[in-house]
C-alpha atoms as a PDB file:
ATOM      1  CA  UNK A   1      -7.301 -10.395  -6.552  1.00  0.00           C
ATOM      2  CA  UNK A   2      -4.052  -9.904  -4.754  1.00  0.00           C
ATOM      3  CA  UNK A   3      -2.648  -6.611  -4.089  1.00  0.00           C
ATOM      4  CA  UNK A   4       1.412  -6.314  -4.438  1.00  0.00           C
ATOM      5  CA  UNK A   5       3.045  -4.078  -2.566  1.00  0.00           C
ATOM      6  CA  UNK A   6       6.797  -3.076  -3.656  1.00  0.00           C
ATOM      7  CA  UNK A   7       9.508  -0.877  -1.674  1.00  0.00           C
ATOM      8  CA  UNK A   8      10.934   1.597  -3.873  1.00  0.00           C
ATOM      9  CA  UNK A   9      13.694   1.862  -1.345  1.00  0.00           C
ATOM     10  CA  UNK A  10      15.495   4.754   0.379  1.00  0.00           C
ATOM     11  CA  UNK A  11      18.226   5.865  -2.559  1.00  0.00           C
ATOM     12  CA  UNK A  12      17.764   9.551  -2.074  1.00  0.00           C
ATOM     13  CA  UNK A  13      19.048   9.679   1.074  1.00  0.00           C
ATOM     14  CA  UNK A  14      21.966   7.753   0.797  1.00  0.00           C
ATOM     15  CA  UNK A  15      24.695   9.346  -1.706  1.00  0.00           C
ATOM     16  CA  UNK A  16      25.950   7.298  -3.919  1.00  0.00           C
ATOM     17  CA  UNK A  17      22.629   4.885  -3.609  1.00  0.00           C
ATOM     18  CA  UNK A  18      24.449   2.938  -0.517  1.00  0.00           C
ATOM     19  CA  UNK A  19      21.176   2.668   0.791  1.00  0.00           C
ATOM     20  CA  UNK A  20      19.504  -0.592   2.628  1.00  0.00           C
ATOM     21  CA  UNK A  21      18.763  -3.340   0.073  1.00  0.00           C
ATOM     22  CA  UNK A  22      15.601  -4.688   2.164  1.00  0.00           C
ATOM     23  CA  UNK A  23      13.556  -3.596   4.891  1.00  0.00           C
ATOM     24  CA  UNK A  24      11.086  -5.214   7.393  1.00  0.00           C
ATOM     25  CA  UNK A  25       7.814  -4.071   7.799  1.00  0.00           C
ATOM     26  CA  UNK A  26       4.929  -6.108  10.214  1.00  0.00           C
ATOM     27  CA  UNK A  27       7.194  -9.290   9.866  1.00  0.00           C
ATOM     28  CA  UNK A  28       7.122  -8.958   6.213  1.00  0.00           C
ATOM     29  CA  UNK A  29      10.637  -8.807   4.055  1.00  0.00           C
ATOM     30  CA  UNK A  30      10.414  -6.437   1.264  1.00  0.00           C
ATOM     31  CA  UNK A  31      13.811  -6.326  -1.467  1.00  0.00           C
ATOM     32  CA  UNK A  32      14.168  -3.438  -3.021  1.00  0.00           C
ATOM     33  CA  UNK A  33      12.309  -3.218  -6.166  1.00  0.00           C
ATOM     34  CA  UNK A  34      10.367  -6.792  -5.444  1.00  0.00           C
ATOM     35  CA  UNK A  35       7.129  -7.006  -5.101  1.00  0.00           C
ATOM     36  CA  UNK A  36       5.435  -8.993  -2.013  1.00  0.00           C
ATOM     37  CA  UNK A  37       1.451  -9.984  -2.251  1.00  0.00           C
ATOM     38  CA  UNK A  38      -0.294  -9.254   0.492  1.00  0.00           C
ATOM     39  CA  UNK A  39      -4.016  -8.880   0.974  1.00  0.00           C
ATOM     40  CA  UNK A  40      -3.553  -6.923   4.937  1.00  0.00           C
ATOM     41  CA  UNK A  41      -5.789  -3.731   4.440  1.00  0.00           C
ATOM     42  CA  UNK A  42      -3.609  -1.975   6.760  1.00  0.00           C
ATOM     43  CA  UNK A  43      -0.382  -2.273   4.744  1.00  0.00           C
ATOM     44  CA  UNK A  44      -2.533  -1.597   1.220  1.00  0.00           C
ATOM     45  CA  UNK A  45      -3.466   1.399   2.660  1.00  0.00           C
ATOM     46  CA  UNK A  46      -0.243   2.624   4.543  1.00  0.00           C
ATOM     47  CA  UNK A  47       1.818   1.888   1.737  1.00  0.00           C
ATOM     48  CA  UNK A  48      -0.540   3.778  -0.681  1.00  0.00           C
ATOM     49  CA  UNK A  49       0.174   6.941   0.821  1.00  0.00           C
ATOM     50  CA  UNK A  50       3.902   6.482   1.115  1.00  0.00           C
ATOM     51  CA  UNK A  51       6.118   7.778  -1.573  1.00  0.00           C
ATOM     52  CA  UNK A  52       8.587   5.170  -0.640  1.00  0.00           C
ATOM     53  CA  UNK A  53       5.843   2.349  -1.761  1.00  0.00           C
ATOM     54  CA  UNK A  54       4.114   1.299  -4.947  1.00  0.00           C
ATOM     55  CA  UNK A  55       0.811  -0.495  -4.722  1.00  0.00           C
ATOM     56  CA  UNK A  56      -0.503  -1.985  -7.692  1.00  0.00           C
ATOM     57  CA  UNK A  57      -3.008  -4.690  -8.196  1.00  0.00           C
ATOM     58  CA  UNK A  58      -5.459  -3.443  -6.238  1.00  0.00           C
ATOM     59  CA  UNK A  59      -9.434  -3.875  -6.499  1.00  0.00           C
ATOM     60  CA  UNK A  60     -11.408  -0.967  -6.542  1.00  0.00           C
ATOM     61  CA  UNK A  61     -13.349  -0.831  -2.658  1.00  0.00           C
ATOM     62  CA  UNK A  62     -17.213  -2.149  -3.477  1.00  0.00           C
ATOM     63  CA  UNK A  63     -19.515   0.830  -2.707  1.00  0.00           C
ATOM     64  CA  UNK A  64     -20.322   0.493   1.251  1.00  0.00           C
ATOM     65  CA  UNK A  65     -23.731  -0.794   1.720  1.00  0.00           C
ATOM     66  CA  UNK A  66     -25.724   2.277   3.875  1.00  0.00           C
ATOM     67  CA  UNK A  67     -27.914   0.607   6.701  1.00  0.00           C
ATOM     68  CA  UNK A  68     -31.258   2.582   8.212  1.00  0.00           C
ATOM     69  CA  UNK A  69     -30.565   6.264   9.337  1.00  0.00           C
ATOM     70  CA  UNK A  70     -29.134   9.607   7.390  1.00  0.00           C
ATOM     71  CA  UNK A  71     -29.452   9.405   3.183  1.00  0.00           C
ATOM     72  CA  UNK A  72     -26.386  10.249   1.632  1.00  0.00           C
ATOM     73  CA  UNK A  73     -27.031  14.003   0.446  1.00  0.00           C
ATOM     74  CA  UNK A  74     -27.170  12.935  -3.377  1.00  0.00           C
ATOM     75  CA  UNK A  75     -30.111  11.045  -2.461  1.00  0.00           C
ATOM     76  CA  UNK A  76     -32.334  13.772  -0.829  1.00  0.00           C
END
């Protein structure tokens, strides 16, 4: 599954909502309110913690497989 990424764009910080239609980010054009698919891990998980970015679309991570050493402390 694709994860879209959409700029919610920079409104509050230009009165009147004069603000930048698009914006470049990596070499990728984002329009304000448009969605762009992307499946870059980076820019999934930048965008998800930044309030000027929705994610949506997203798979849930598959639980990390654990190789020899430590058990995780649930499994004691």
């Amino acid at each position: 599954m694709t994860t879209t990424i959409t700029w919610n764009g920079e409104d509050e910080f230009h009165p009147g909502g004069n603000g930048p239609r698009f914006m470049k980010w990596k070499g990728v054009a984002f329009e304000l309110g448009k969605g762009v698919e992307t499946d870059d891990p980076y820019m999934i998980g930048k965008a998800k913690n930044n309030r000027f970015f929705t994610v949506s679309g997203e798979e849930p991570a598959p639980e990390a497989k654990r190789g020899p050493g430590r058990p995780r402390k649930d499994e004691d």
